[in-house]
Protein backbone atom coordinates (compact mmCIF):
# COMPACT_ATOMS: atom_id res chain seq x y z
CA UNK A 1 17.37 -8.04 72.56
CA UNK A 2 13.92 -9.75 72.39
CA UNK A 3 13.25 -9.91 76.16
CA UNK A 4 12.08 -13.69 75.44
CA UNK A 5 15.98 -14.62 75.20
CA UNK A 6 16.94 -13.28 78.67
CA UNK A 7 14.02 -14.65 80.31
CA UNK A 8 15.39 -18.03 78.70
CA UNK A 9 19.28 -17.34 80.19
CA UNK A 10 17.55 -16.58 83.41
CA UNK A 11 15.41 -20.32 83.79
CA UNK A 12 18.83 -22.14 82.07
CA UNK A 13 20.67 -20.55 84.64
CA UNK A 14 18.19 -20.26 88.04
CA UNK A 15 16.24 -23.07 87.56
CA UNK A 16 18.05 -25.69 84.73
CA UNK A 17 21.27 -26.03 85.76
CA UNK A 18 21.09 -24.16 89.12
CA UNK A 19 24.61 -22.43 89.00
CA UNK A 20 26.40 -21.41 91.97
CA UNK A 21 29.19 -19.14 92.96
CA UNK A 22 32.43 -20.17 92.09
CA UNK A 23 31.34 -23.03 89.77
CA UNK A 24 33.09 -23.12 86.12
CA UNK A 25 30.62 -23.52 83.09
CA UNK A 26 30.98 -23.85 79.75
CA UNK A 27 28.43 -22.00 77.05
CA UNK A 28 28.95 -23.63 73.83
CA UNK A 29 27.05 -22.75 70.53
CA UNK A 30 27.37 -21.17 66.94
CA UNK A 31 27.81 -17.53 65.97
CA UNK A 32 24.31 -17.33 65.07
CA UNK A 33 23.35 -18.13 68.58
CA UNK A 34 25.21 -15.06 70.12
CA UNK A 35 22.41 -13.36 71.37
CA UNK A 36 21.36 -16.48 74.00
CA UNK A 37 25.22 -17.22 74.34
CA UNK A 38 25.76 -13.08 75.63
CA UNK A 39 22.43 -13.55 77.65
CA UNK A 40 23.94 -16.99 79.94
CA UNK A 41 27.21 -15.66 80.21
CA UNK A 42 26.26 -12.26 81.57
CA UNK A 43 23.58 -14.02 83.95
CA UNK A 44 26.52 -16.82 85.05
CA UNK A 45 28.46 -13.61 85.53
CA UNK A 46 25.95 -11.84 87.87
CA UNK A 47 25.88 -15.15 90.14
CA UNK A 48 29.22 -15.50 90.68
CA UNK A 49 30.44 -18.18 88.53
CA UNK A 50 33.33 -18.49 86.00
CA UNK A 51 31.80 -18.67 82.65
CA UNK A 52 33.83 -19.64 79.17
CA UNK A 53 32.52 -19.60 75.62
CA UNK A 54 33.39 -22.69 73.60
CA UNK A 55 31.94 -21.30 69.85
CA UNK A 56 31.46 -24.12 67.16
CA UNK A 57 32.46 -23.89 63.58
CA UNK A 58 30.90 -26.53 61.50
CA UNK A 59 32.46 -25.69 58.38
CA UNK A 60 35.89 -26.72 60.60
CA UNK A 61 34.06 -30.34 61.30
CA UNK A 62 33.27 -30.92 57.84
CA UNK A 63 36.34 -30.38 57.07
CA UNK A 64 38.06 -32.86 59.45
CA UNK A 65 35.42 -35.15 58.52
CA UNK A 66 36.26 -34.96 54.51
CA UNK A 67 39.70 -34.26 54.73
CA UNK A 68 41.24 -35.54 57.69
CA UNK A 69 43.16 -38.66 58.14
CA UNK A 70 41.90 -41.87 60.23
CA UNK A 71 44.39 -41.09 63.07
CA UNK A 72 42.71 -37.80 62.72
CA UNK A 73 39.56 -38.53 63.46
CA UNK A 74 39.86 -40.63 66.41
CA UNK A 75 41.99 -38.23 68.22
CA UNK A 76 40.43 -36.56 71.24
CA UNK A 77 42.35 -33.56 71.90
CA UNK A 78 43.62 -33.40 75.73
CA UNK A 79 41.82 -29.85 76.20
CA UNK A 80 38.56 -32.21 75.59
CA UNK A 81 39.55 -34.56 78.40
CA UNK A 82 40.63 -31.90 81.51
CA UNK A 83 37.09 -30.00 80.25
CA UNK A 84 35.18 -33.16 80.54
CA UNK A 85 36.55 -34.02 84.27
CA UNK A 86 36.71 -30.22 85.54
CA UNK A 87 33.72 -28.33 84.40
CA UNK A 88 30.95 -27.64 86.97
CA UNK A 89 28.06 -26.95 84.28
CA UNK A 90 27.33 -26.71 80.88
CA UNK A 91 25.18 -24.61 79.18
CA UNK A 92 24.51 -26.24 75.55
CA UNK A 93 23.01 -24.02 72.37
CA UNK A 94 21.46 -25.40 69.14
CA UNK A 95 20.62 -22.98 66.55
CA UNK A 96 22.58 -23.62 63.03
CA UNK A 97 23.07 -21.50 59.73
CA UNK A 98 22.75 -24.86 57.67
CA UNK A 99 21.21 -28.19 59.36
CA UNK A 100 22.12 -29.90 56.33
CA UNK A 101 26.32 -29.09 56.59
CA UNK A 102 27.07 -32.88 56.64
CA UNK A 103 25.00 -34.06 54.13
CA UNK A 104 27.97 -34.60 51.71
CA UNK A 105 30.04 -36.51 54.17
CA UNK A 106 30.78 -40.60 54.11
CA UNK A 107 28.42 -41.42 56.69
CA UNK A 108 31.32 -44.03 57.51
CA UNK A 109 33.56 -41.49 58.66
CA UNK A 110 30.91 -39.90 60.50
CA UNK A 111 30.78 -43.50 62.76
CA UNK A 112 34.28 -43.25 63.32
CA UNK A 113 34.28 -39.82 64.56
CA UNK A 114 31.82 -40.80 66.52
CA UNK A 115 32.88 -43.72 68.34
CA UNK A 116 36.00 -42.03 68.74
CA UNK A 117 34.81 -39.83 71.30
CA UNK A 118 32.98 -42.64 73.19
CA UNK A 119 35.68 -41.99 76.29
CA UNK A 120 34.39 -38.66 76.33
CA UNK A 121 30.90 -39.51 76.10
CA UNK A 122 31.05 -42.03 78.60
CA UNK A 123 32.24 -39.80 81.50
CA UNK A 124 29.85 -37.25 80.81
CA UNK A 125 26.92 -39.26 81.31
CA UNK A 126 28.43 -40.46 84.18
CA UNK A 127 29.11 -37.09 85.81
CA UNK A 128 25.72 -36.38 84.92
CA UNK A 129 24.30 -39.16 86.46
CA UNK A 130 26.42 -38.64 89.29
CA UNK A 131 24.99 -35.20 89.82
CA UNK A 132 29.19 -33.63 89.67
CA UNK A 133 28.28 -31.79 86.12
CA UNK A 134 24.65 -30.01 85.78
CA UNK A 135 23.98 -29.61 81.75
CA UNK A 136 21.40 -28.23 79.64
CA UNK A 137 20.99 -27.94 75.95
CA UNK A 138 18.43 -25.51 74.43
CA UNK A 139 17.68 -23.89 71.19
CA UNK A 140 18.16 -20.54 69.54
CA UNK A 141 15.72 -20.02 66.98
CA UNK A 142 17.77 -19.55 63.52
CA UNK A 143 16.66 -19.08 59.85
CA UNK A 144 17.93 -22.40 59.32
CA UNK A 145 15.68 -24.28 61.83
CA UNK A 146 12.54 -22.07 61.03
CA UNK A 147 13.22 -23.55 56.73
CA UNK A 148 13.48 -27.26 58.59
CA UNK A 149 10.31 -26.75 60.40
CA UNK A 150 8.14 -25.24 57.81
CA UNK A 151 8.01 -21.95 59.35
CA UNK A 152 9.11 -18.46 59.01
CA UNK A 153 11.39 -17.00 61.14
CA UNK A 154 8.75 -15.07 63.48
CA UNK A 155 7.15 -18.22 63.32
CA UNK A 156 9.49 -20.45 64.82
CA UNK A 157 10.58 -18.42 67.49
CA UNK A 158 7.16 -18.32 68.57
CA UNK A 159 7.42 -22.00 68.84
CA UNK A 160 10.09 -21.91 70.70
CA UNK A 161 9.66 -19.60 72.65
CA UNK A 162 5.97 -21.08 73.50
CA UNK A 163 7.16 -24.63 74.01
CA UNK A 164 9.37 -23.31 77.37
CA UNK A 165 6.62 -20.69 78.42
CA UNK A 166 9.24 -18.29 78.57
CA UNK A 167 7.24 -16.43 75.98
CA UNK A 168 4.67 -15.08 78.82
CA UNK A 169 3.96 -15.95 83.12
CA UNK A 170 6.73 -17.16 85.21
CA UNK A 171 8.84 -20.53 83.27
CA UNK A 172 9.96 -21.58 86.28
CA UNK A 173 6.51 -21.92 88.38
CA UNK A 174 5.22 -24.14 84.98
CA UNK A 175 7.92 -26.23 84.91
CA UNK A 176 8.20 -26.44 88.42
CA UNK A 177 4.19 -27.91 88.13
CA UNK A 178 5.52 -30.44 84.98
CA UNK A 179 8.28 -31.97 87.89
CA UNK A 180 4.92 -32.44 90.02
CA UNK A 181 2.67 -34.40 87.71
CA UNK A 182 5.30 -36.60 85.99
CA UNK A 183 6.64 -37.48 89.82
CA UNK A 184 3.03 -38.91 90.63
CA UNK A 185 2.64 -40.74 87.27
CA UNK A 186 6.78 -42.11 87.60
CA UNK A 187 5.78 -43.41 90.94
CA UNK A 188 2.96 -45.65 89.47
CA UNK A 189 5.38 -46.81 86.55
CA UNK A 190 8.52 -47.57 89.05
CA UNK A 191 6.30 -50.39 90.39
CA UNK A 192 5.79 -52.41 86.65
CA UNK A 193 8.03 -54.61 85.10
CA UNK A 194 7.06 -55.59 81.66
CA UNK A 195 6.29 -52.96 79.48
CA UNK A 196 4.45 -53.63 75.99
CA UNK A 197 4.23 -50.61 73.13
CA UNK A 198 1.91 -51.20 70.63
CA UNK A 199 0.67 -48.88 67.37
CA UNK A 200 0.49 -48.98 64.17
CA UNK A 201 3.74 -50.62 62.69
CA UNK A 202 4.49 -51.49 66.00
CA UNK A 203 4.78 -53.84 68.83
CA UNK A 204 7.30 -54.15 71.01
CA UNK A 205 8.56 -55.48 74.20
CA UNK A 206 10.86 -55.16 77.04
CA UNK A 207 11.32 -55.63 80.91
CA UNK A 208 12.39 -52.56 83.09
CA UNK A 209 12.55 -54.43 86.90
CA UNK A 210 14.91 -51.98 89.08
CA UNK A 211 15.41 -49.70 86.55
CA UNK A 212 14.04 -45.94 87.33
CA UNK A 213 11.61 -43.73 85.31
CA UNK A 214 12.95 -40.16 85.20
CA UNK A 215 11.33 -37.29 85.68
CA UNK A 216 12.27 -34.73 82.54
CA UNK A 217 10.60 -31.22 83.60
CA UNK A 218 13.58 -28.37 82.50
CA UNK A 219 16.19 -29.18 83.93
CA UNK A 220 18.80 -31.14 81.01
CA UNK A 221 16.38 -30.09 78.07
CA UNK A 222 15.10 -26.96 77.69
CA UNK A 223 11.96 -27.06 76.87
CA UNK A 224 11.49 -30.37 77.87
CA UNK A 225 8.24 -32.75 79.33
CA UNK A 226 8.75 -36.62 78.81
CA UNK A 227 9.30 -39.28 81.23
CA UNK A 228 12.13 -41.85 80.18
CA UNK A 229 14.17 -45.23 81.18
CA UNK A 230 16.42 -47.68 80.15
CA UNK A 231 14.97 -51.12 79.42
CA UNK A 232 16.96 -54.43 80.57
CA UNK A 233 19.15 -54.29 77.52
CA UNK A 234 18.57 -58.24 76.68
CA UNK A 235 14.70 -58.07 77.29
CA UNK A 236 13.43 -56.35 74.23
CA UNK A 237 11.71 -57.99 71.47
CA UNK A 238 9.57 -57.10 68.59
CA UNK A 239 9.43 -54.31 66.16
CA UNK A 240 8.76 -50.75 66.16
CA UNK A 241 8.40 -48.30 63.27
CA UNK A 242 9.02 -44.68 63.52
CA UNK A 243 6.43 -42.96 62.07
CA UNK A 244 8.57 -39.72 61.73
CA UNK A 245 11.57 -39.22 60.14
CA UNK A 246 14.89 -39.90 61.95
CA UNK A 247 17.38 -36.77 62.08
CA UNK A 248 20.96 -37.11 62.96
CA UNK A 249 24.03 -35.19 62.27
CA UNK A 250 22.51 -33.45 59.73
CA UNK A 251 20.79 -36.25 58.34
CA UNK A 252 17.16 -37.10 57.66
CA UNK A 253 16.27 -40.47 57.72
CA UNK A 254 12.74 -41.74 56.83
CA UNK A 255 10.17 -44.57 57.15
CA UNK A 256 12.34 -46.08 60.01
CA UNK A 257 11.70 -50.01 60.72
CA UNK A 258 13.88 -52.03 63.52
CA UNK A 259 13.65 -55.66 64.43
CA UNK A 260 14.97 -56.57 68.02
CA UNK A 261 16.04 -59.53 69.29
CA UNK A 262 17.04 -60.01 72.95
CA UNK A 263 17.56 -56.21 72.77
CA UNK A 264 19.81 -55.97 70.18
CA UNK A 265 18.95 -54.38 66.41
CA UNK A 266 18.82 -57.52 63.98
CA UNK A 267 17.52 -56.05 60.78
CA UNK A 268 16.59 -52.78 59.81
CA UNK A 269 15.75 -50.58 56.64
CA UNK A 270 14.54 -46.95 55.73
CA UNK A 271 12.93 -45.17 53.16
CA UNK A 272 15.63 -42.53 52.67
CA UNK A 273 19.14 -42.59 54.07
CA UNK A 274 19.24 -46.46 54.76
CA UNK A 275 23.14 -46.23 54.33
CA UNK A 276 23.73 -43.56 56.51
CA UNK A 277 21.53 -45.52 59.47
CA UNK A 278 23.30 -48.93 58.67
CA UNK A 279 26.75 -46.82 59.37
CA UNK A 280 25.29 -45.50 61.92
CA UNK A 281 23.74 -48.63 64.13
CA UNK A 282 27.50 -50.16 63.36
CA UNK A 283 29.51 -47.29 65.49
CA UNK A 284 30.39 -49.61 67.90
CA UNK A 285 29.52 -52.57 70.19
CA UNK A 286 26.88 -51.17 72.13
CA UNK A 287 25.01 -49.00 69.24
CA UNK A 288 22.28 -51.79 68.03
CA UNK A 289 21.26 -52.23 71.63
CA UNK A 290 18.05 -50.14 73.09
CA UNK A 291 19.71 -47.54 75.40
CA UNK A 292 16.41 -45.99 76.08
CA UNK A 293 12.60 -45.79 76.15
CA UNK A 294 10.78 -42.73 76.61
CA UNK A 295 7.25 -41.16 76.38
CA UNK A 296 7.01 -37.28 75.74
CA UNK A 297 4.42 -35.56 77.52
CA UNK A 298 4.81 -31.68 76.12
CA UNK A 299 1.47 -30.89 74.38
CA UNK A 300 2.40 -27.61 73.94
CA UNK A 301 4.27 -28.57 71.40
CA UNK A 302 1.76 -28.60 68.52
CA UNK A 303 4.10 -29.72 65.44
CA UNK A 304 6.89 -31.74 64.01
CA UNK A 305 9.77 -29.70 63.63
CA UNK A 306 12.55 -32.02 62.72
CA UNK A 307 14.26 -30.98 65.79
CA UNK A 308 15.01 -33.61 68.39
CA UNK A 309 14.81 -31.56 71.21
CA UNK A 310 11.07 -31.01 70.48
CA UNK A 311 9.81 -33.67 68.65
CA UNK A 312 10.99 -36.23 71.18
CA UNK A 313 8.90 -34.45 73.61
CA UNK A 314 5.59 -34.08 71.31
CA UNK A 315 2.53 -35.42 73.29
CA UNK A 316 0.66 -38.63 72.53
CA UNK A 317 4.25 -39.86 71.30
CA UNK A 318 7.16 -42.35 72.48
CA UNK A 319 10.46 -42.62 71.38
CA UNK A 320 13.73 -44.68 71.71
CA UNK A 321 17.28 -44.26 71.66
CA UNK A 322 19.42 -46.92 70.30
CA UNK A 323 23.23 -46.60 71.96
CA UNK A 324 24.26 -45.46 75.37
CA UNK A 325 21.72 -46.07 78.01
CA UNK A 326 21.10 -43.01 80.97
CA UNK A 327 23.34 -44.27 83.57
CA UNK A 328 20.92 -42.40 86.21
CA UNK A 329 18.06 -44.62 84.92
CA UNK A 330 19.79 -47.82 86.16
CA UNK A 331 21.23 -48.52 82.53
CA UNK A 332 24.54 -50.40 81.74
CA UNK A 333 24.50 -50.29 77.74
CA UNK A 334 27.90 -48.25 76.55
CA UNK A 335 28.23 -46.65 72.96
CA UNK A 336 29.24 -43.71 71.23
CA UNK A 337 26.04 -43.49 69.88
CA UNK A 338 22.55 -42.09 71.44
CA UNK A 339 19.76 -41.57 68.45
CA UNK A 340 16.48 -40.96 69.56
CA UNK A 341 13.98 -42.17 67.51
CA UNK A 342 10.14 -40.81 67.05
CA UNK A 343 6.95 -43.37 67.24
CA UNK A 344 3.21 -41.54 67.04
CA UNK A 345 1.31 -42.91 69.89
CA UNK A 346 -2.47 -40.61 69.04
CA UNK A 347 -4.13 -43.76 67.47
CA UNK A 348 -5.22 -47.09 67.50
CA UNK A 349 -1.98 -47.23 70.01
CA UNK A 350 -1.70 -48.79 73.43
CA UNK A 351 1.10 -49.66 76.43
CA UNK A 352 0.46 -51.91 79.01
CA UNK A 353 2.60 -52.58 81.76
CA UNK A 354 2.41 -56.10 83.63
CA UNK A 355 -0.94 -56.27 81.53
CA UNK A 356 -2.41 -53.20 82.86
CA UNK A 357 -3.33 -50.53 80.59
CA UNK A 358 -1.57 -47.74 81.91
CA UNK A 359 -1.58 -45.48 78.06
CA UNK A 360 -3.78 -45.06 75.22
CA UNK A 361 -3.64 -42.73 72.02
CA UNK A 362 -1.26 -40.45 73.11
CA UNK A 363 -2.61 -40.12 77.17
CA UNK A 364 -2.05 -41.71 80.13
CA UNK A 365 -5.04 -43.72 81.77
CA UNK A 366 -3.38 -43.71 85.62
């Protein structure tokens, strides 16, 4: 085993999620992610805990998703329920053997599967926010992601690898350092109200009084560094236009432009997949309204990779989630949906909060 995968079980397990004796958790992933799945399990074995694999097929969803009736798709299986209320932790892997396995699928049905599990999405992010379920999500460097990134395989995991620092040193003491920097500059932005992003395409506002910034240093996202929140959901206005393409579900949506009006999405259009993010912004009540505003702060991270999990936390970028707000940020917006969404902050690109400068191309000024 590359030694670089059990030094990542051992910071997802000692200093992510922080399992204890006793406590039930979940590992869930593909095949092709056995080698981190075998690497959590046996270190939530060694501390004491009660570890289950949950192994995804996606061949089985597409399936369900072409074939399967409407009743079908909205059910939510009662296994799905007692997990959601009874697990301790969860222990998330990415890592695919095709990120393009939905592309043939009415992006339609997609919405409905979707919004059908808004129950289940709804109490996890409260038991989340309610510190009663302690989750990661990471990623397993696969063939598949290394093709989507424009890398080879050696490659990728490299990045990877590199963007947690498990690659080299002690993880833990870095990201331990990330929680410390982010808490000074989160203590500065807790005391602002308005909040006004501006770039290139761009400009965009929204009020965030008693709402919290969050401090993202390793501990749901692995690797992680970005600071987030969850505006007022009736106080944004403007426009904002993603400067990188949008990727959901196994979909790749480009040239991204919203218009907002007292928070809510009132026109939008793409370059590429315009269909699939119409479908998608019509889930369900609460999916055209801003559920979050972040700004990622991981310049390790030296690349676009078409990969959420990194790209949302690129330095000198922000991004936004439209659907469910974080609960633990002081949000109240509810919705099956939560699709971050990737704006390049490195030039000719401002925020100011209560008309202070407090960012500008791609670094903080406090």
């Amino acid at each position: 085993m590359d030694p670089r995968v059990k030094r990542l079980a051992e910071t997802l397990i000692h200093y992510s999620i922080k399992l204890k004796k006793g406590q039930l958790i979940r590992v869930q992933g593909e095949v092709t992610a056995l080698p981190l799945i075998k690497a959590v399990y046996e270190e939530a074995v060694k501390v004491g805990a009660h570890p289950y694999t949950m192994i995804r097929v996606p061949d089985n969803e597409e399936t369900l998703l072409k074939y399967g009736s409407d009743a079908q798709l909205k059910y939510i299986s009662p296994v799905k329920k007692v997990e959601s209320r009874k697990i301790d932790a969860l222990v998330a892997i990415w890592g695919t053997e095709n990120t393009k396995y939905l592309s043939g699928v009415d992006p339609k049905r997609q919405a409905l599967s979707r919004r059908s599990q808004g129950p289940l999405v709804k109490t996890m992010f409260k038991r989340i926010a309610d510190k009663s379920l302690s989750w990661v999500g990471t990623q397993f460097p696969t063939l598949a992601n290394a093709q989507e990134a424009n890398m080879s395989l050696s490659e990728y995991e490299d990045f990877v690898y590199k963007a947690g620092h498990v690659d080299k040193g002690d993880p833990i003491k870095h990201w331990k350092k990330v929680a410390r920097d982010q808490a000074r500059l989160i203590k500065i932005l807790n005391r602002f109200d308005r909040f006004h992003f501006q770039a290139k395409g761009t400009d965009l506002k929204m009020r965030l009084k008693g709402r919290k910034w969050i401090n993202c240093a390793g501990t749901e996202n692995f690797p992680d560094g970005e600071i987030f929140s969850s505006p007022i959901e009736n106080t944004v206005e403007g426009h904002i236009h993603f400067s990188f393409p949008a990727c959901y579900m196994g979909r790749e949506v480009e040239d991204v432009r919203l218009e907002l009006r007292k928070g809510k999405v009132v026109s939008e259009s793409a370059g590429k997949n315009e269909d699939f993010l119409k479908a998608m912004l019509d889930t369900d009540k609460g999916s055209r309204f801003v559920g979050e505003i972040a700004i990622g702060t991981n310049y390790d991270i030296k690349r676009f990779s078409k990969n959420i999990l990194f790209d949302e936390k690129l330095g000198g970028t922000c991004h936004m989630a439209v659907g469910a707000s974080i609960l633990e940020a002081g949000g109240k917006n509810h919705s099956a949906l939560h699709w971050d969404m990737i704006c390049d902050m490195k030039k000719d690109a401002q925020i100011t909060a209560d008309g202070k400068v407090v960012y500008r191309n791609g670094k903080f000024t406090i």
